[in-house]
C-alpha atoms as a PDB file:
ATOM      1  CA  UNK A   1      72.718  21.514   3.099  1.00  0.00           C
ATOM      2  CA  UNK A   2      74.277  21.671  -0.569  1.00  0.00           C
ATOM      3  CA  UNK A   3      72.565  18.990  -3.159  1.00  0.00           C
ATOM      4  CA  UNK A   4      74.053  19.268  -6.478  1.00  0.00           C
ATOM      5  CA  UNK A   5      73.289  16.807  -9.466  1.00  0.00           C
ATOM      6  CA  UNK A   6      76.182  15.321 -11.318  1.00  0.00           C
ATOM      7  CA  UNK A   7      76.777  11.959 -13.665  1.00  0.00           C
ATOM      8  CA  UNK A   8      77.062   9.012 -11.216  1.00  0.00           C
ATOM      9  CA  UNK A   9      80.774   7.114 -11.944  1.00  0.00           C
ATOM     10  CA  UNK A  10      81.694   3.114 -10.933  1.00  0.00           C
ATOM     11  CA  UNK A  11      83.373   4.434  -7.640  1.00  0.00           C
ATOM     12  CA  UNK A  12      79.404   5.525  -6.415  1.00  0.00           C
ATOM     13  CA  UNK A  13      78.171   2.275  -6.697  1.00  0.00           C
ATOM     14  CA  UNK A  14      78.273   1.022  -2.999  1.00  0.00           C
ATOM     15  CA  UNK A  15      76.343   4.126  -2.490  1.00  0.00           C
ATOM     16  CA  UNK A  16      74.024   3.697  -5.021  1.00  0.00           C
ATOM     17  CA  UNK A  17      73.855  -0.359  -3.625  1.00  0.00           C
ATOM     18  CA  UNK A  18      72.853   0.695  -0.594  1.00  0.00           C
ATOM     19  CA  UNK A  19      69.473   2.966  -1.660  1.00  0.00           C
ATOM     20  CA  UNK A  20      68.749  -0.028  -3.630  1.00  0.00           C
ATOM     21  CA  UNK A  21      68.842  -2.708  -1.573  1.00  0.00           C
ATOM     22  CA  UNK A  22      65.893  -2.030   0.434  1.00  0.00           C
ATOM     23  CA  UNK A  23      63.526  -2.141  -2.513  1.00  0.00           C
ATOM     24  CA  UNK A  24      64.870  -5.799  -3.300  1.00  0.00           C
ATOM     25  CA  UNK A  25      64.472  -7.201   0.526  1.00  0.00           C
ATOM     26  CA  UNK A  26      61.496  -5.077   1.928  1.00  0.00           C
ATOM     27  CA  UNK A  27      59.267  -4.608  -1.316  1.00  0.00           C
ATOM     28  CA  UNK A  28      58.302  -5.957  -4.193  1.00  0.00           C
ATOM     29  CA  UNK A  29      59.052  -3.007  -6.236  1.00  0.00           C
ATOM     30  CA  UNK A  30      61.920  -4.033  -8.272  1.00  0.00           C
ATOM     31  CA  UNK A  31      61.035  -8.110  -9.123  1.00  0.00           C
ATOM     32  CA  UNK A  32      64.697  -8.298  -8.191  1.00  0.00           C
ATOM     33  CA  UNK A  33      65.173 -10.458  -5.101  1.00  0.00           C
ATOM     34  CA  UNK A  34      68.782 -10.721  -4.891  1.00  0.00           C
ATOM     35  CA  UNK A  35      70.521  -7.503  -3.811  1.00  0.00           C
ATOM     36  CA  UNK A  36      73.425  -6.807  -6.691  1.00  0.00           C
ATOM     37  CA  UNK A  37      76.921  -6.550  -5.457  1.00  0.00           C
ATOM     38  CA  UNK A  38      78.758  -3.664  -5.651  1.00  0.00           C
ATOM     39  CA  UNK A  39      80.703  -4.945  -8.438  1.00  0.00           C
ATOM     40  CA  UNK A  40      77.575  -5.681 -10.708  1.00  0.00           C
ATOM     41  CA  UNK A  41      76.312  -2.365  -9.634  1.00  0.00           C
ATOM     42  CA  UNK A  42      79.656  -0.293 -11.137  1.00  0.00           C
ATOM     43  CA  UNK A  43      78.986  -2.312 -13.681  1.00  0.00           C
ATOM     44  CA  UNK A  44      75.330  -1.329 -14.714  1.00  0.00           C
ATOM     45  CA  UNK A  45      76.628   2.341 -14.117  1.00  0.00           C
ATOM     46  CA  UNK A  46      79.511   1.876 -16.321  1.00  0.00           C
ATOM     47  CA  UNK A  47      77.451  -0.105 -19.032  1.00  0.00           C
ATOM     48  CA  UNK A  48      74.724   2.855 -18.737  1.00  0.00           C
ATOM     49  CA  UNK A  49      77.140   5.878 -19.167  1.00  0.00           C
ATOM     50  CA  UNK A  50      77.951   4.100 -23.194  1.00  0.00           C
ATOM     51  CA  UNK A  51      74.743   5.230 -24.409  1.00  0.00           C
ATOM     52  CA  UNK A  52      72.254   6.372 -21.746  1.00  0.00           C
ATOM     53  CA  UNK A  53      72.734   9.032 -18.594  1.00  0.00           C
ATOM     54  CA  UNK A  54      73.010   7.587 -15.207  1.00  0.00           C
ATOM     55  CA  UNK A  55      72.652  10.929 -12.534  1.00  0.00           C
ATOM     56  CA  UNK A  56      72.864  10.955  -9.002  1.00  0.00           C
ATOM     57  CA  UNK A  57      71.970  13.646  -6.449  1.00  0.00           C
ATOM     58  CA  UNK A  58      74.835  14.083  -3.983  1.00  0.00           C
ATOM     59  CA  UNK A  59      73.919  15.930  -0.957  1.00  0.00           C
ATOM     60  CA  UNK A  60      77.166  17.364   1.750  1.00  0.00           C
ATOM     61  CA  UNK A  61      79.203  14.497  -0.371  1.00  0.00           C
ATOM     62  CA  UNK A  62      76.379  11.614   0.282  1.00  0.00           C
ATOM     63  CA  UNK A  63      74.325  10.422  -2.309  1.00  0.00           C
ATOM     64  CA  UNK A  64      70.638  10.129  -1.893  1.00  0.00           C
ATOM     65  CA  UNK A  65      69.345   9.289  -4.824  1.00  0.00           C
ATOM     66  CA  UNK A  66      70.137   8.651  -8.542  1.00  0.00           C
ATOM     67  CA  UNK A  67      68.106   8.163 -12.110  1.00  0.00           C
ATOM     68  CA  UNK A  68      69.037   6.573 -15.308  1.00  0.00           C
ATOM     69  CA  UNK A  69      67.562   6.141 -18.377  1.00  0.00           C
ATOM     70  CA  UNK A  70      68.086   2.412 -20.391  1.00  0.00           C
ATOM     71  CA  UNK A  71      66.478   0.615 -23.738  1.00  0.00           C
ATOM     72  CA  UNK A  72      63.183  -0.103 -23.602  1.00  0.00           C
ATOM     73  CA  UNK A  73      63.594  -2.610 -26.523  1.00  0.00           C
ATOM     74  CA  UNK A  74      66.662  -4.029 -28.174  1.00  0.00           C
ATOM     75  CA  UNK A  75      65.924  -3.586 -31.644  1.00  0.00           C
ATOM     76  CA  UNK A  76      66.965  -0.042 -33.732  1.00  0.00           C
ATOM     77  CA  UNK A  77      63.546   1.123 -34.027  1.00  0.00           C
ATOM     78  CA  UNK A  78      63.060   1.855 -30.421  1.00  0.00           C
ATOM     79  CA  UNK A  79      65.952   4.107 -29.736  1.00  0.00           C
ATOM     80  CA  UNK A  80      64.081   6.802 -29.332  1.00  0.00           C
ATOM     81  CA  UNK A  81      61.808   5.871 -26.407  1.00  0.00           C
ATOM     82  CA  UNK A  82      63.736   4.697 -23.536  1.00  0.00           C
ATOM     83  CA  UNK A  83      62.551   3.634 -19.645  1.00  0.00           C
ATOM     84  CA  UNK A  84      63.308   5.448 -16.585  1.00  0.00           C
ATOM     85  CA  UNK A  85      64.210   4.538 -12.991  1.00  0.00           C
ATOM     86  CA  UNK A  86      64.544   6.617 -10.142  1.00  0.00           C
ATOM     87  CA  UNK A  87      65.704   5.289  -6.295  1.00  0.00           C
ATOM     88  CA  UNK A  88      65.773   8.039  -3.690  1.00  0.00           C
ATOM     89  CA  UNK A  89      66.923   7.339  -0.110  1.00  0.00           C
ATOM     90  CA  UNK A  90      64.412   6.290   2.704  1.00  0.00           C
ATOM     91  CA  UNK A  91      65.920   9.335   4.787  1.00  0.00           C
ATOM     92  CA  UNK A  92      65.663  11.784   1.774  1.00  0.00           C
ATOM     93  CA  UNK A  93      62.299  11.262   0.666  1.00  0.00           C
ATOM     94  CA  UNK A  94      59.891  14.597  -0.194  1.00  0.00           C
ATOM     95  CA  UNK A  95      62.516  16.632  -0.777  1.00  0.00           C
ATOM     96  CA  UNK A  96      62.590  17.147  -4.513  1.00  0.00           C
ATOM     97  CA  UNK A  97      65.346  14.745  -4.968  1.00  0.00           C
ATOM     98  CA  UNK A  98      63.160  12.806  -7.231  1.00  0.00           C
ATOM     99  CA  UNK A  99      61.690  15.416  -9.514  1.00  0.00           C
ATOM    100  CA  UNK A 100      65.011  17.184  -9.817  1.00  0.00           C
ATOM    101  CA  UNK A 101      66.947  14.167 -10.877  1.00  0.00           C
ATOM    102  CA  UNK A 102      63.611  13.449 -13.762  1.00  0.00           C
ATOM    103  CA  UNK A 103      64.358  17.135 -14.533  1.00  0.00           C
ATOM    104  CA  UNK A 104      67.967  16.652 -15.353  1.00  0.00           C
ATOM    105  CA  UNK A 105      67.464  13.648 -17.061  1.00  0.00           C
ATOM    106  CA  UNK A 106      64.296  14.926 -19.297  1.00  0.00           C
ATOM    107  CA  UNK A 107      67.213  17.902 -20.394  1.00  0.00           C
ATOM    108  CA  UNK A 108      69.426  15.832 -20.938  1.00  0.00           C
ATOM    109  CA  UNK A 109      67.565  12.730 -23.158  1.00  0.00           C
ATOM    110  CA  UNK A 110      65.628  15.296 -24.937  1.00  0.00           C
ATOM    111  CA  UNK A 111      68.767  17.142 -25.916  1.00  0.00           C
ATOM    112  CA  UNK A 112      70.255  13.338 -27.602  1.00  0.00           C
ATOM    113  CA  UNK A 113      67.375  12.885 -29.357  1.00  0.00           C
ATOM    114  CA  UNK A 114      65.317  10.960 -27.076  1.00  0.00           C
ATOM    115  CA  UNK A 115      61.359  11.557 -27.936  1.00  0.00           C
ATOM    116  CA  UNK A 116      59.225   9.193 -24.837  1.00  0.00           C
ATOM    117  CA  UNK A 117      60.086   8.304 -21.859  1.00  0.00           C
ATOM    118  CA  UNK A 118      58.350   4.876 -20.180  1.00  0.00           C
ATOM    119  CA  UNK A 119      58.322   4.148 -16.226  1.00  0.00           C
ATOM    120  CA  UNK A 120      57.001   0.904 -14.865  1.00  0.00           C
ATOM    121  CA  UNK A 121      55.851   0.341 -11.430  1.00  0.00           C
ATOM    122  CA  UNK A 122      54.635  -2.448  -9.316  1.00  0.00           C
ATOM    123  CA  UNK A 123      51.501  -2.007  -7.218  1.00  0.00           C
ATOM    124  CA  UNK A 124      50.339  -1.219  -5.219  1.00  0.00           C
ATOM    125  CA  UNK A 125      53.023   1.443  -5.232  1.00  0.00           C
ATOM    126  CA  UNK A 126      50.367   5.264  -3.900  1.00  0.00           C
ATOM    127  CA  UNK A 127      53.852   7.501  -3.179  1.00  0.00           C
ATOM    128  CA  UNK A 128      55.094   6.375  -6.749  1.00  0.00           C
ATOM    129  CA  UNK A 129      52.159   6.560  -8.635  1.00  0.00           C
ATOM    130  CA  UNK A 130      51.318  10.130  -6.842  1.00  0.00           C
ATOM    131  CA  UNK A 131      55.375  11.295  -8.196  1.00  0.00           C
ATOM    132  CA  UNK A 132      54.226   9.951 -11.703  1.00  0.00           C
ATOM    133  CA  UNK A 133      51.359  11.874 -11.666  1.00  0.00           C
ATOM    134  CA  UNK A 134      52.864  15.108 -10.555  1.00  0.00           C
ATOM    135  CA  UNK A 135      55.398  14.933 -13.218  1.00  0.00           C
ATOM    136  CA  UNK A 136      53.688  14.938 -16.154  1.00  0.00           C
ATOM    137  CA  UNK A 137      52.784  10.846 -16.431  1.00  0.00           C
ATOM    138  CA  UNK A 138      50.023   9.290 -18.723  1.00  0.00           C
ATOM    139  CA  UNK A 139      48.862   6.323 -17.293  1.00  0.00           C
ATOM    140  CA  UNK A 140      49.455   3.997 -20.498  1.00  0.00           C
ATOM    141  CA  UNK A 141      48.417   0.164 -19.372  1.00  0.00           C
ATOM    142  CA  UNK A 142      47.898  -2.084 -16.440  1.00  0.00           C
ATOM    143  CA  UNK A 143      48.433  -5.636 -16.401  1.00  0.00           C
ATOM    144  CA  UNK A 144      47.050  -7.471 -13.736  1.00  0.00           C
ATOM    145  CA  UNK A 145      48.845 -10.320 -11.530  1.00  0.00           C
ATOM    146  CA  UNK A 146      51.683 -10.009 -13.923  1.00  0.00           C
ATOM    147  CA  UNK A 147      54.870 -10.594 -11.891  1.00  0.00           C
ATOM    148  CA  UNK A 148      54.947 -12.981  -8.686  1.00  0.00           C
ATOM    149  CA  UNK A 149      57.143 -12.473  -5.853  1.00  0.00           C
ATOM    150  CA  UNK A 150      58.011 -12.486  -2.414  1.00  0.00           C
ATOM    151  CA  UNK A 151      54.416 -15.134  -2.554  1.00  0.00           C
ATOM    152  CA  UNK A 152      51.738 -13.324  -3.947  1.00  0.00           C
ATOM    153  CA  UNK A 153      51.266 -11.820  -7.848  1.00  0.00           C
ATOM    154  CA  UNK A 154      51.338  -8.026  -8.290  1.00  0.00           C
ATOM    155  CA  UNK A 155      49.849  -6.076 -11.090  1.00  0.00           C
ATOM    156  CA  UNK A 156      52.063  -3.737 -12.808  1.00  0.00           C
ATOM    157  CA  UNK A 157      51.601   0.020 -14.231  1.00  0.00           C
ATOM    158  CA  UNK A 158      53.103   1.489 -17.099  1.00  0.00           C
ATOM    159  CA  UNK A 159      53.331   5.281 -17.562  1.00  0.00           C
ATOM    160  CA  UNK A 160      54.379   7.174 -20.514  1.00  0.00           C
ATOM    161  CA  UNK A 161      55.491  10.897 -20.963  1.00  0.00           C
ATOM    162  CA  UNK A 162      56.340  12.768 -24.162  1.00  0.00           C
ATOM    163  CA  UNK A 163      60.087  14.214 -23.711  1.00  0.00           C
ATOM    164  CA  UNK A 164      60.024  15.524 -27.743  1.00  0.00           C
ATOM    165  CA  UNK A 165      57.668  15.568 -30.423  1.00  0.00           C
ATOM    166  CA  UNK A 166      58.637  13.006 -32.453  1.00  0.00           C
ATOM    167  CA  UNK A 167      60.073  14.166 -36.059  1.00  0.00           C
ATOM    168  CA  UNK A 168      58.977  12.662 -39.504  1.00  0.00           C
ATOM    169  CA  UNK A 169      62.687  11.617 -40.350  1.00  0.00           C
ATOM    170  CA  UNK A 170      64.416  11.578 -37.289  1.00  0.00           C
ATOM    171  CA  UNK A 171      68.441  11.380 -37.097  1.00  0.00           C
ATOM    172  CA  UNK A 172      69.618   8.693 -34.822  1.00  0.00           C
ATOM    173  CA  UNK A 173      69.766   9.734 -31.303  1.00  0.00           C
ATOM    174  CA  UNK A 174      73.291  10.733 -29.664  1.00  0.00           C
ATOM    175  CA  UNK A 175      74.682   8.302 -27.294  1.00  0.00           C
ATOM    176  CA  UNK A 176      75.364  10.288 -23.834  1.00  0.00           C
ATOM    177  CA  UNK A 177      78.698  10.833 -24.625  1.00  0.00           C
ATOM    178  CA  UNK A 178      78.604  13.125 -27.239  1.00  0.00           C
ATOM    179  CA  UNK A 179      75.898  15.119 -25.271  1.00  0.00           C
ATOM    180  CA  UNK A 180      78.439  15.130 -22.382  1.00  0.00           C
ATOM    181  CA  UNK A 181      80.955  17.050 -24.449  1.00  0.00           C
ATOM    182  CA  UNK A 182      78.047  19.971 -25.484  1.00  0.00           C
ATOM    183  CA  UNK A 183      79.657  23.229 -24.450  1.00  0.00           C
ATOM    184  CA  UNK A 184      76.343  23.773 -22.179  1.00  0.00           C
ATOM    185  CA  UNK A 185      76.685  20.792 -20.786  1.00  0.00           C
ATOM    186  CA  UNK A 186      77.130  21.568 -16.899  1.00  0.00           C
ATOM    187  CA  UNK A 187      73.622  23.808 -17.365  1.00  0.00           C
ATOM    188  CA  UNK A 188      71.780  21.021 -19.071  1.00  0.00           C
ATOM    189  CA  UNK A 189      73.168  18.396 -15.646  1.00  0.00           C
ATOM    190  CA  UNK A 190      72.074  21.032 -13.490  1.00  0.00           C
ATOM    191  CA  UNK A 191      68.305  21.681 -15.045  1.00  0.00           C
ATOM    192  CA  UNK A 192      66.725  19.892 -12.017  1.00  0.00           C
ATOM    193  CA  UNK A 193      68.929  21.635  -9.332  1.00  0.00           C
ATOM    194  CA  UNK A 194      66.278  24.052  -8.546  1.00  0.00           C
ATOM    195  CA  UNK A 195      63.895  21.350  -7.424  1.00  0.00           C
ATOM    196  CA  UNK A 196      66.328  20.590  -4.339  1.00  0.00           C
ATOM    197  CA  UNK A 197      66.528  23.548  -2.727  1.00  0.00           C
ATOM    198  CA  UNK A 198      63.634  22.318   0.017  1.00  0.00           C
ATOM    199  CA  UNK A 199      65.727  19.196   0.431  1.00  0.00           C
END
C-alpha cells in the first residue's frame, strides 16, 4: 500500500468528515456533539491553510487520517505556541499514521517559527495518552470534571512539547503560506513519511 503525506485542500473534507464523525457520536473526545457538515468542514480546512498547516495522510487515494495545527490564544503574544489535533481512521489505527502526520507537522511549524506545541485530551482517553507519551509529551495540567457531555463530566489533560527553543527577540512567525513556497518544501511535507511504511 502507498501512504504519502500531503496538505489537505476543501475538496477532502467529506473525507476528513467522515474520520471525524465518530469521535462526536460514539465518544466524548471532541466536546463537539453535532457532527460538522461537509461544508463547515472545507471551511475549517480552508480557514486553517491562511496561517496554520492542515496535513492529511492519503493512503491508495483514501485518506486515513489528517493533523492541523490552530491558535491556542487569540491575542499576538501567543503566536508562537499553537494546539494540535490529530484524527486517524478506526480501520487505520497502529500504523504510524499518527506519529508520521505529528512528524510532518513538528517540520513544518518549527520551520515558521512555531516554538510549543499544546494537545488537549479528554479522559479517560489510555490509546491517546499512550501516543502522547511516545511522542515526546509533558504532561502539563489536569483539570478535573471540566467539560460535561453525553451525561456525565470528564476531566481533561493538557500536554505540552517543545518544537523550538524559544529565542530572546523572536521575529514573528511565518504564516503557512510562505513556508509552502520554501524551495525544500516537498522534503519538509514528507518528514513523517518514514513512520508509515508499517501502515
Amino acid at each position: 500500500m502507498k501512504s504519502e503525506i500531503r496538505v489537505a485542500t476543501p475538496a477532502d473534507a467529506a473525507e476528513i468528515r467522515d474520520i471525524y464523525a465518530p469521535f462526536c457520536e460514539d465518544s466524548a473526545v471532541t466536546f463537539e456533539e453535532s457532527v460538522p457538515t461537509e461544508a463547515e468542514m472545507a471551511e475549517r480546512v480552508e480557514a486553517t491553510l491562511e496561517t496554520y498547516p492542515w496535513l492529511v495522510c492519503e493512503r491508495d487515494g483514501e485518506v486515513v487520517g489528517y493533523a492541523y495545527a490552530s491558535a491556542l490564544r487569540p491575542r499576538r503574544a501567543y503566536e508562537w505556541v499553537v494546539e494540535l489535533s490529530v484524527y486517524v481512521a478506526e480501520d487505520a489505527r497502529q500504523g504510524g499514521i499518527g506519529r508520521g502526520l505529528y512528524a510532518s507537522l513538528f517540520a513544518i511549524l518549527e520551520r515558521q517559527g512555531v516554538c510549543d506545541a499544546y494537545s488537549v485530551t479528554t479522559l479517560p482517553n489510555p490509546e491517546t495518552v499512550r501516543f502522547h507519551e511516545r511522542l515526546g509529551f509533558e504532561r502539563f495540567a489536569d483539570f478535573p470534571r471540566v467539560g460535561y457531555t453525553q451525561g456525565e463530566w470528564h476531566d481533561v489533560r493538557w500536554w505540552r512539547r517543545e518544537i523550538a527553543t524559544k529565542p530572546e527577540n523572536p521575529s514573528r512567525p511565518d504564516p503557512f503560506p510562505v513556508v509552502r513556497d520554501s524551495p525544500d518544501w516537498n522534503e519538509l511535507v514528507a518528514t513523517g513519511e518514514p513512520h508509515l511504511e508499517s501502515s
